[in-house]
Protein backbone atom coordinates (compact mmCIF):
# COMPACT_ATOMS: atom_id res chain seq x y z
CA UNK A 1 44.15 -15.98 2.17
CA UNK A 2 45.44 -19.13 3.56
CA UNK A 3 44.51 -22.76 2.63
CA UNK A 4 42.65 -23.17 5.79
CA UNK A 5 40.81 -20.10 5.28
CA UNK A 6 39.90 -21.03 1.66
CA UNK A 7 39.12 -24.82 2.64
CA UNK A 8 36.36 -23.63 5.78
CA UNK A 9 34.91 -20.91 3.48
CA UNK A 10 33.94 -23.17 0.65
CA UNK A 11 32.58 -25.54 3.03
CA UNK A 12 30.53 -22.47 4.72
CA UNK A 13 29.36 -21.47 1.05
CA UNK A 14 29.10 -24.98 -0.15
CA UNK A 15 27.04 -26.07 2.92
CA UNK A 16 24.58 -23.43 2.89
CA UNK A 17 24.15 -23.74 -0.47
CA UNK A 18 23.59 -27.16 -0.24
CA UNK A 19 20.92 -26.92 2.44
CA UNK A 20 18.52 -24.39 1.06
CA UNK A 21 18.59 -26.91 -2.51
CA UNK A 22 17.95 -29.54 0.26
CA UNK A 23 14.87 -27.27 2.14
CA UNK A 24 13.28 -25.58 -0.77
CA UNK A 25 12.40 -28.47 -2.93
CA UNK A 26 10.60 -30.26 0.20
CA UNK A 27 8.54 -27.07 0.96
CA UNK A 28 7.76 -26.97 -2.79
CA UNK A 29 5.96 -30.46 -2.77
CA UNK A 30 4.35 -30.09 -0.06
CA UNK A 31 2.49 -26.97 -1.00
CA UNK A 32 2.02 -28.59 -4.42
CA UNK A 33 0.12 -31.39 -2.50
CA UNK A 34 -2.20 -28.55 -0.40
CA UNK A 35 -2.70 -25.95 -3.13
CA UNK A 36 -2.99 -28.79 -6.67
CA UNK A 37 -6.57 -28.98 -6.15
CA UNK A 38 -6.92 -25.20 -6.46
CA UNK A 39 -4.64 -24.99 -9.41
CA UNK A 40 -7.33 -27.79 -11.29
CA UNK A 41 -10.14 -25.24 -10.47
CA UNK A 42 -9.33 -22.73 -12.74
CA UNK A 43 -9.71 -23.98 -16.89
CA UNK A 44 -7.80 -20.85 -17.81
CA UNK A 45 -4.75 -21.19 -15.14
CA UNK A 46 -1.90 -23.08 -17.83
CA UNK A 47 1.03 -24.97 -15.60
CA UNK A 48 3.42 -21.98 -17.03
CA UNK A 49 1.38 -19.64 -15.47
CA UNK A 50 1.41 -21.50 -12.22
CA UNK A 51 5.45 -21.95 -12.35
CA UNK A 52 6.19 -18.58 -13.82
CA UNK A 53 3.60 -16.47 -11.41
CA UNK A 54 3.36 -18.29 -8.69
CA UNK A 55 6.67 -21.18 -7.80
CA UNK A 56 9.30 -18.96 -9.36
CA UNK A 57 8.27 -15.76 -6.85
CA UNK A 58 7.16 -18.48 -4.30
CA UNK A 59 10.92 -19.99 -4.42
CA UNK A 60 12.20 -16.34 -4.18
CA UNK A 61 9.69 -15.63 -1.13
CA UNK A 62 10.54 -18.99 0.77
CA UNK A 63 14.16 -19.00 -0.02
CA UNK A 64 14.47 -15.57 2.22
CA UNK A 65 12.19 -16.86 4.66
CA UNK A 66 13.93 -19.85 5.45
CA UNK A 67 17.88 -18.13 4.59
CA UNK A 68 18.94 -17.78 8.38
CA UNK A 69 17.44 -21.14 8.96
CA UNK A 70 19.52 -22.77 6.30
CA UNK A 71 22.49 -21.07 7.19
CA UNK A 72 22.80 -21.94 11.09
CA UNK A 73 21.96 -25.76 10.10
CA UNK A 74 24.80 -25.46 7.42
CA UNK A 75 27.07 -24.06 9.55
CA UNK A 76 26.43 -25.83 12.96
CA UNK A 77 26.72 -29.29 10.63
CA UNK A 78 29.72 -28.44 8.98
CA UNK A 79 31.91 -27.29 11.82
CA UNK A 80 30.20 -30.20 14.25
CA UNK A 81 31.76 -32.43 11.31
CA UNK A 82 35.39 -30.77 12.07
CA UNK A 83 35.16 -31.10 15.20
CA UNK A 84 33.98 -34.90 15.27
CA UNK A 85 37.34 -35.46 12.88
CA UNK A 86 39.24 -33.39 15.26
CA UNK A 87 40.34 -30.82 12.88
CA UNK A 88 39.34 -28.30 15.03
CA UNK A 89 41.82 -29.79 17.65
CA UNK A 90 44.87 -29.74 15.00
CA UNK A 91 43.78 -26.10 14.15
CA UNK A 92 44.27 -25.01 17.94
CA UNK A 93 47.39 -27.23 17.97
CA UNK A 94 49.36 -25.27 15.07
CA UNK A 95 48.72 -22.20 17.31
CA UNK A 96 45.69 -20.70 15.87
CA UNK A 97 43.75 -18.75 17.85
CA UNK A 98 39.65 -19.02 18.44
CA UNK A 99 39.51 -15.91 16.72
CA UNK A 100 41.74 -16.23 13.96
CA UNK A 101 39.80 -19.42 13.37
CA UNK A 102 36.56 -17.19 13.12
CA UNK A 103 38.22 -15.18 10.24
CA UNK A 104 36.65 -17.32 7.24
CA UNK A 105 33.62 -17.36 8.56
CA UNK A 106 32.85 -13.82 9.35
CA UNK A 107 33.93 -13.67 5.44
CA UNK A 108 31.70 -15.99 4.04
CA UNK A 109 28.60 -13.91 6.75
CA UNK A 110 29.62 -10.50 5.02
CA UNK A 111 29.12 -12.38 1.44
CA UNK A 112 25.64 -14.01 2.43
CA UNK A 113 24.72 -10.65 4.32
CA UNK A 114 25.42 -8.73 1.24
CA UNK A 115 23.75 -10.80 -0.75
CA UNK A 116 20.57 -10.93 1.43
CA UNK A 117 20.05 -6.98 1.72
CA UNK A 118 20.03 -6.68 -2.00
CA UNK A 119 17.52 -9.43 -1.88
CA UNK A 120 15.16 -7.86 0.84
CA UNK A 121 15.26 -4.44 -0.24
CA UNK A 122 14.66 -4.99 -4.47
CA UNK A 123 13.96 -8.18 -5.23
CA UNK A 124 11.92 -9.67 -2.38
CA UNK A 125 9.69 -6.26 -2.81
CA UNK A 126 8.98 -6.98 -6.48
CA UNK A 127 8.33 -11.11 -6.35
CA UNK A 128 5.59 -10.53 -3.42
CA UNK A 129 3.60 -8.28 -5.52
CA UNK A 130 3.13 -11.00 -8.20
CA UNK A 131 2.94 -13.56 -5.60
CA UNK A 132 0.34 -11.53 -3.84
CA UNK A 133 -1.66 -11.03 -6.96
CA UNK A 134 -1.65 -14.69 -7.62
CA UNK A 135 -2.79 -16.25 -4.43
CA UNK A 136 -5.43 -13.48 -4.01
CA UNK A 137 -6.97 -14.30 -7.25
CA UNK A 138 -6.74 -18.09 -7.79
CA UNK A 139 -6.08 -19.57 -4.10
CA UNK A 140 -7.61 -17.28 -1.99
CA UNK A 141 -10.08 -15.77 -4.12
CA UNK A 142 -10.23 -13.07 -1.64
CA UNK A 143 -9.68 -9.93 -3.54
CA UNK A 144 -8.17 -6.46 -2.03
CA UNK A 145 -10.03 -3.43 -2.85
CA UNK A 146 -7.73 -1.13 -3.89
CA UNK A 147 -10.36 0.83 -5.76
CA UNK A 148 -12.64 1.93 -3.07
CA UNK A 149 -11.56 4.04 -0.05
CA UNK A 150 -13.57 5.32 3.22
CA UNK A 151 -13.90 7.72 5.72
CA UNK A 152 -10.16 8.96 4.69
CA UNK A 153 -8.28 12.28 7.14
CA UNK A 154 -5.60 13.41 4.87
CA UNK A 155 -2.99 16.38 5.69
CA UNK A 156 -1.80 17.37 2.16
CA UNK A 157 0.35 20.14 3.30
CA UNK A 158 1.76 21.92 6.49
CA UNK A 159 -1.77 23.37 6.78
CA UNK A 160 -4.20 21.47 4.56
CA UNK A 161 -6.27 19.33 5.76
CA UNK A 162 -8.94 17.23 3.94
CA UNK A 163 -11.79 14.27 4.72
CA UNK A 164 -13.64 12.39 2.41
CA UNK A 165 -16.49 9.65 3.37
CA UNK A 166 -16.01 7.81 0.08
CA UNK A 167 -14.15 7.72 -2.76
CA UNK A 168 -14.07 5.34 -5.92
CA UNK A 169 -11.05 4.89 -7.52
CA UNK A 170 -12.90 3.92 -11.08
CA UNK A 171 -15.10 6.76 -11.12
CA UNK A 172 -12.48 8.96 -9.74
CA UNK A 173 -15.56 10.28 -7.20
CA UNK A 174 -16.31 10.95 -3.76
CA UNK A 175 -18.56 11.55 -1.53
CA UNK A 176 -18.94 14.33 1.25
CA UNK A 177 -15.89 16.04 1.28
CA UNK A 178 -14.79 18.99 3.18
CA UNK A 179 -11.08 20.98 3.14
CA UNK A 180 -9.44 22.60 5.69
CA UNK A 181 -6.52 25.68 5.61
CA UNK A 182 -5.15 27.20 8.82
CA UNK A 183 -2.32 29.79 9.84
CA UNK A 184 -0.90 28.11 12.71
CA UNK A 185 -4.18 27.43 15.36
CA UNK A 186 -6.81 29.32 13.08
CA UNK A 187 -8.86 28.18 10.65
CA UNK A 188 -8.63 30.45 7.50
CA UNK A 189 -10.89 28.95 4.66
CA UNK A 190 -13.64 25.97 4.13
CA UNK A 191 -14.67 24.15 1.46
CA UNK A 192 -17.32 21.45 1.99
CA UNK A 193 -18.76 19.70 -1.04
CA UNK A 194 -21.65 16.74 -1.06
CA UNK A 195 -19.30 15.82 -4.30
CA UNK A 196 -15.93 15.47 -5.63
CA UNK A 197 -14.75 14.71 -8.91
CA UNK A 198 -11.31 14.30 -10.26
CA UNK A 199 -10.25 14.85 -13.82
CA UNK A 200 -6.98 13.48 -14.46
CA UNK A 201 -6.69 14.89 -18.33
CA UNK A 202 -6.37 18.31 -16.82
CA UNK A 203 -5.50 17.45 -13.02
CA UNK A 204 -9.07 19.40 -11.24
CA UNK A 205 -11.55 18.49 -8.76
CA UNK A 206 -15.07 19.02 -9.41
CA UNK A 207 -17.38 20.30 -6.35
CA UNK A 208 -20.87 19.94 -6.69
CA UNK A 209 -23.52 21.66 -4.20
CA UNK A 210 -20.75 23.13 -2.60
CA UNK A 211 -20.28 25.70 0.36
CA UNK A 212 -16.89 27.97 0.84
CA UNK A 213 -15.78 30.02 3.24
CA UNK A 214 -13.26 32.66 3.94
CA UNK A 215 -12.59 33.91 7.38
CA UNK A 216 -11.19 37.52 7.21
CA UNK A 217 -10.11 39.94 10.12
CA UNK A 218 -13.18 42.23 8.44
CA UNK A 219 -15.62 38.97 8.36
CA UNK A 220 -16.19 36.13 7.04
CA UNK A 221 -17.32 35.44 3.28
CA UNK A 222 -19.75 32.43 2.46
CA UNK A 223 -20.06 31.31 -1.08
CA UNK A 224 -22.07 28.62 -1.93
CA UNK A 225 -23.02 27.16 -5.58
CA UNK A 226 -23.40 24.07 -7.31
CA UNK A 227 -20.24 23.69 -9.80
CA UNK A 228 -17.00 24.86 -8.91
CA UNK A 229 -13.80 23.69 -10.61
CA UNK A 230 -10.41 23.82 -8.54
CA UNK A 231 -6.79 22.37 -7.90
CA UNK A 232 -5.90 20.56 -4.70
CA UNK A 233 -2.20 19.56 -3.92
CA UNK A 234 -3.25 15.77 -4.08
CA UNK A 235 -4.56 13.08 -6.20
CA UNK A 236 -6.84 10.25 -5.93
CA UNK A 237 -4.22 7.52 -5.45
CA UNK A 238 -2.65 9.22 -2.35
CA UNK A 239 -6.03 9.17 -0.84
CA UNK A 240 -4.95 4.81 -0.89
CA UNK A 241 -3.75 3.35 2.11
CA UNK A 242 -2.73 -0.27 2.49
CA UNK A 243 -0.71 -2.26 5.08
CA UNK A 244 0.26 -5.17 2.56
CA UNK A 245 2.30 -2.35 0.45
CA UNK A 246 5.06 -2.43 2.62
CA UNK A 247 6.20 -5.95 1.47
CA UNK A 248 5.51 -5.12 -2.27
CA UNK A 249 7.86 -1.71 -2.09
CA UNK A 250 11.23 -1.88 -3.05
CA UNK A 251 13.16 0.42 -0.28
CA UNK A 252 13.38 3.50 -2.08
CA UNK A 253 9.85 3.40 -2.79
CA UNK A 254 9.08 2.78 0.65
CA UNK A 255 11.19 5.09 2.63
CA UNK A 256 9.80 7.65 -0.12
CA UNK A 257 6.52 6.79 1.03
CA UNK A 258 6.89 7.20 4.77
CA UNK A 259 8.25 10.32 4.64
CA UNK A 260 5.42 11.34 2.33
CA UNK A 261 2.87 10.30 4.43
CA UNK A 262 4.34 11.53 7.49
CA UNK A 263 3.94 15.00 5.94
CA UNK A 264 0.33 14.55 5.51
CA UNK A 265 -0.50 13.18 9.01
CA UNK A 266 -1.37 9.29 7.98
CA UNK A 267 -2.30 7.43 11.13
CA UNK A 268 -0.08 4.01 12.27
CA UNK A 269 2.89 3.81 10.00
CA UNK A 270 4.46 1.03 12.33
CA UNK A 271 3.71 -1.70 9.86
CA UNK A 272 5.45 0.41 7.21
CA UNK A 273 8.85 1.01 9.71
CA UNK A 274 8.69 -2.85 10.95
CA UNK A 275 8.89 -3.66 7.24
CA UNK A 276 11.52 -1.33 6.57
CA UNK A 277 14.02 -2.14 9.61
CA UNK A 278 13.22 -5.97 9.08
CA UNK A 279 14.91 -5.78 5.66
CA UNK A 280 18.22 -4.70 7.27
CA UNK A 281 17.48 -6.35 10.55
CA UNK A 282 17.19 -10.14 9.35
CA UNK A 283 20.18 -10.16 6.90
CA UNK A 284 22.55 -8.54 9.93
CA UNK A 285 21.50 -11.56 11.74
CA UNK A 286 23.75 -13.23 9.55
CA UNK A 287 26.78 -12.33 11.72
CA UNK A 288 25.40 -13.25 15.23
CA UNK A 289 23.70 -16.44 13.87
CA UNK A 290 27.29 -17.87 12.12
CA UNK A 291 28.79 -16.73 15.67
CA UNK A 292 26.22 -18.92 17.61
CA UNK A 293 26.84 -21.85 15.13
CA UNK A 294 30.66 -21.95 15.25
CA UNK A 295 30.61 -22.15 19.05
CA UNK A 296 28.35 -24.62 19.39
CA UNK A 297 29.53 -26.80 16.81
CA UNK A 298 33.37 -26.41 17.28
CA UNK A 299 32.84 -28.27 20.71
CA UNK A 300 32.83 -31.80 20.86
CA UNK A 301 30.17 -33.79 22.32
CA UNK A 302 29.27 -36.55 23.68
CA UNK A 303 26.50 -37.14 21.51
CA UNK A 304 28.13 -35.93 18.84
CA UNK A 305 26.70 -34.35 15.95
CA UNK A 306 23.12 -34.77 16.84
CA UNK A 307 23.53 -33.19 20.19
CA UNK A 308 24.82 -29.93 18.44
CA UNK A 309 22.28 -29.83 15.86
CA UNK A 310 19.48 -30.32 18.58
CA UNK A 311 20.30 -27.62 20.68
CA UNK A 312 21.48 -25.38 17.54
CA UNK A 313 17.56 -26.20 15.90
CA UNK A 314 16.01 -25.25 19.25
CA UNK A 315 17.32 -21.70 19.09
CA UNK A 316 16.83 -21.21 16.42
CA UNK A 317 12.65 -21.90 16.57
CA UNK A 318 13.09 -19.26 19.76
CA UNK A 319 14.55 -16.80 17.15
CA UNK A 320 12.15 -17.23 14.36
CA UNK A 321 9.42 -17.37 17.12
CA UNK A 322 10.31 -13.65 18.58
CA UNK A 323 10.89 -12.56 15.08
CA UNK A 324 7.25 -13.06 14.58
CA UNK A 325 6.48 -11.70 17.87
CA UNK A 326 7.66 -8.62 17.38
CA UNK A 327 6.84 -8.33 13.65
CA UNK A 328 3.02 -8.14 15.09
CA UNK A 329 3.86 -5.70 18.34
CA UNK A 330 5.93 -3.34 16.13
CA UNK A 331 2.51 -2.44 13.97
CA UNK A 332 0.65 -1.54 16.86
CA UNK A 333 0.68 2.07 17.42
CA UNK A 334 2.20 2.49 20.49
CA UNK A 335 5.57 0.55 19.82
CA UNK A 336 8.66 1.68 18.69
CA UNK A 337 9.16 -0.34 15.62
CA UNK A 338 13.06 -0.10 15.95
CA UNK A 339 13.90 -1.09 19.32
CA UNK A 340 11.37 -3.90 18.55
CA UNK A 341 12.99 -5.20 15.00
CA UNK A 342 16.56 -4.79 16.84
CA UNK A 343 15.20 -6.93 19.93
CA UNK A 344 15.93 -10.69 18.47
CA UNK A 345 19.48 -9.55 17.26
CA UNK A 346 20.22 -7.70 20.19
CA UNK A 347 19.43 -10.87 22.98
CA UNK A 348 20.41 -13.15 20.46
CA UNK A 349 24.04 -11.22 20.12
CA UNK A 350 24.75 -11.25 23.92
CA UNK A 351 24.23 -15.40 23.67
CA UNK A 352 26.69 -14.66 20.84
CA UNK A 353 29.28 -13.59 22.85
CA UNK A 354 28.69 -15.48 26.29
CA UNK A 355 29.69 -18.68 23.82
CA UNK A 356 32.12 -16.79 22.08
CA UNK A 357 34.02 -16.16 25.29
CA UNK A 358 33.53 -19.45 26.57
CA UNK A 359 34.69 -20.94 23.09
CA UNK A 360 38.08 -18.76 23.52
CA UNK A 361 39.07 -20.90 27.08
């Protein structure tokens, strides 16, 4: 590695370093300022409780939030400042080329891309989940029932089928529940139950007033009684389905999960797959948003530093603004999650290379 490959990569890694200890701390006190009266409410809520719950998963949260945003300002400044001293100019002078000049800091994008993956897809996962549980019970104070479940269409198999109306996770009962088995198109047995009841020492259900029926090729069989103990290939906690689990799943848990309940014919799983791309997607960005940065800073303009930075901050609200965008159309049901996740890097990765061209003459 050269010296001038060495000095622009720790000024890459210096600067962005530098400007997330710059953004964080501001973002900190000002959401001390909104959220300090709602830490006073609470007698039993102790200031370690607050930083070790709350700012330490909060920091961790923000930090990948705001990670592309820190690292185009860091990047634009830095190379804006090179080309204000005319480095840039003595660089092209010794017969370096534009791309050989990009070498550094596609190095120092691979670093902070690697590093961000393992960030989105195990730790990011993890510090929601306590950051969830936090603001839910002491800011928020707006609980999710996660023991309670409704009117709930499960496939538990190739041909399994079940419904409940209502099912407590406390009790571990339900309420009006019916099963399902077919070969192929017909229906081969029925079990309808006005209650279910799971024992998880031994793993049954428990029917009560409950009617079952066989459909033969000599007739059909009807049995109907008020206790019957059985097995079903599912448990009460796969009956449990919430959108905000996709943020608080690490990847293997989540990918695990998709594929599970694509096998037993869940509904919208969009929310899930936007989740799941978006943890690959954003770090990628990386690449394209160092590209757009380097281009627009290595040019010298008239109003020098300021000019760059303006027009560098601008795009990059338009990013984070269709990020958002298509975070919400990817969980409708009729959207392809992937082509939607992909969009931002994709149109922002053709303005990539229109500058990156232009840069080269």
């Amino acid at each position: 590695m050269r010296i001038l490959d060495k000095y622009i990569l720790k000024k890459y890694l210096g600067s962005f370093v530098f400007v997330l200890l710059i953004l964080i701390p501001v973002i900190i006190a000002v959401d001390i300022s909104e959220k300090i009266d709602k830490f006073l409410r609470d007698p039993e809520l102790t200031v370690v409780d607050i930083i070790q719950d709350y700012y330490v998963n909060f920091i961790v949260n923000i930090g990948n939030m705001v990670l592309p945003l820190a690292l185009f300002i860091s990047v634009l400044f830095f190379t804006s400042k090179l080309a204000g001293n005319t480095e840039i100019i003595a660089i092209h002078n010794a017969k370096i080329s534009f791309t050989r000049f990009l070498k550094p800091y596609i190095l120092g994008a691979t670093i902070v891309t690697i590093f961000s993956l393992f960030l989105n897809h195990f730790i990011v996962p993890q510090s929601s989940k306590v950051f969830t549980e936090f603001t839910n019970k002491y800011i928020k104070y707006i609980p999710i029932d996660l023991k309670n479940v409704n009117d709930i269409n499960l496939q538990i198999s190739s041909n399994e089928y079940i419904y409940v109306r209502h099912f407590s996770l406390n009790t571990n009962n339900g309420s009006d529940f019916s099963y399902e088995r077919y070969d192929g198109i017909n229906l081969k047995e029925r079990f309808t139950a006005s209650t279910i009841k799971y024992d998880p020492k031994d793993s049954t259900f428990k029917l009560l007033n409950y009617y079952k029926r066989l459909l033969l090729s000599d007739g059909d069989s009807i049995e109907h009684g008020r206790i019957l103990d059985t097995v079903f290939s599912f448990k009460p906690k796969d009956l449990l389905h919430v959108k905000s689990f996709a943020q608080e799943m690490k990847t293997p848990a989540l990918i695990k999960y998709i594929a599970k309940s694509r096998e037993r014919g869940r509904g919208n799983l969009n929310t899930y797959l936007v989740e799941l791309y978006k943890r690959t997607s954003l770090p990628l960005s990386s690449y394209i948003l160092t590209f757009i940065a380097v281009t627009l800073g290595s040019v010298k303009r008239r109003g020098g530093i300021g000019m760059n930075l303006t027009i560098g901050i601008s795009l990059m609200f338009i990013y984070v603004f269709m990020l958002k965008i298509v975070e919400v159309l990817g969980g409708s049901p009729d959207s392809s999650p992937l082509f939607l996740v992909c969009l931002p890097n994709v149109v922002f990765g053709v303005l990539a290379i229109y500058l990156y061209l232009n840069a080269r003459k």
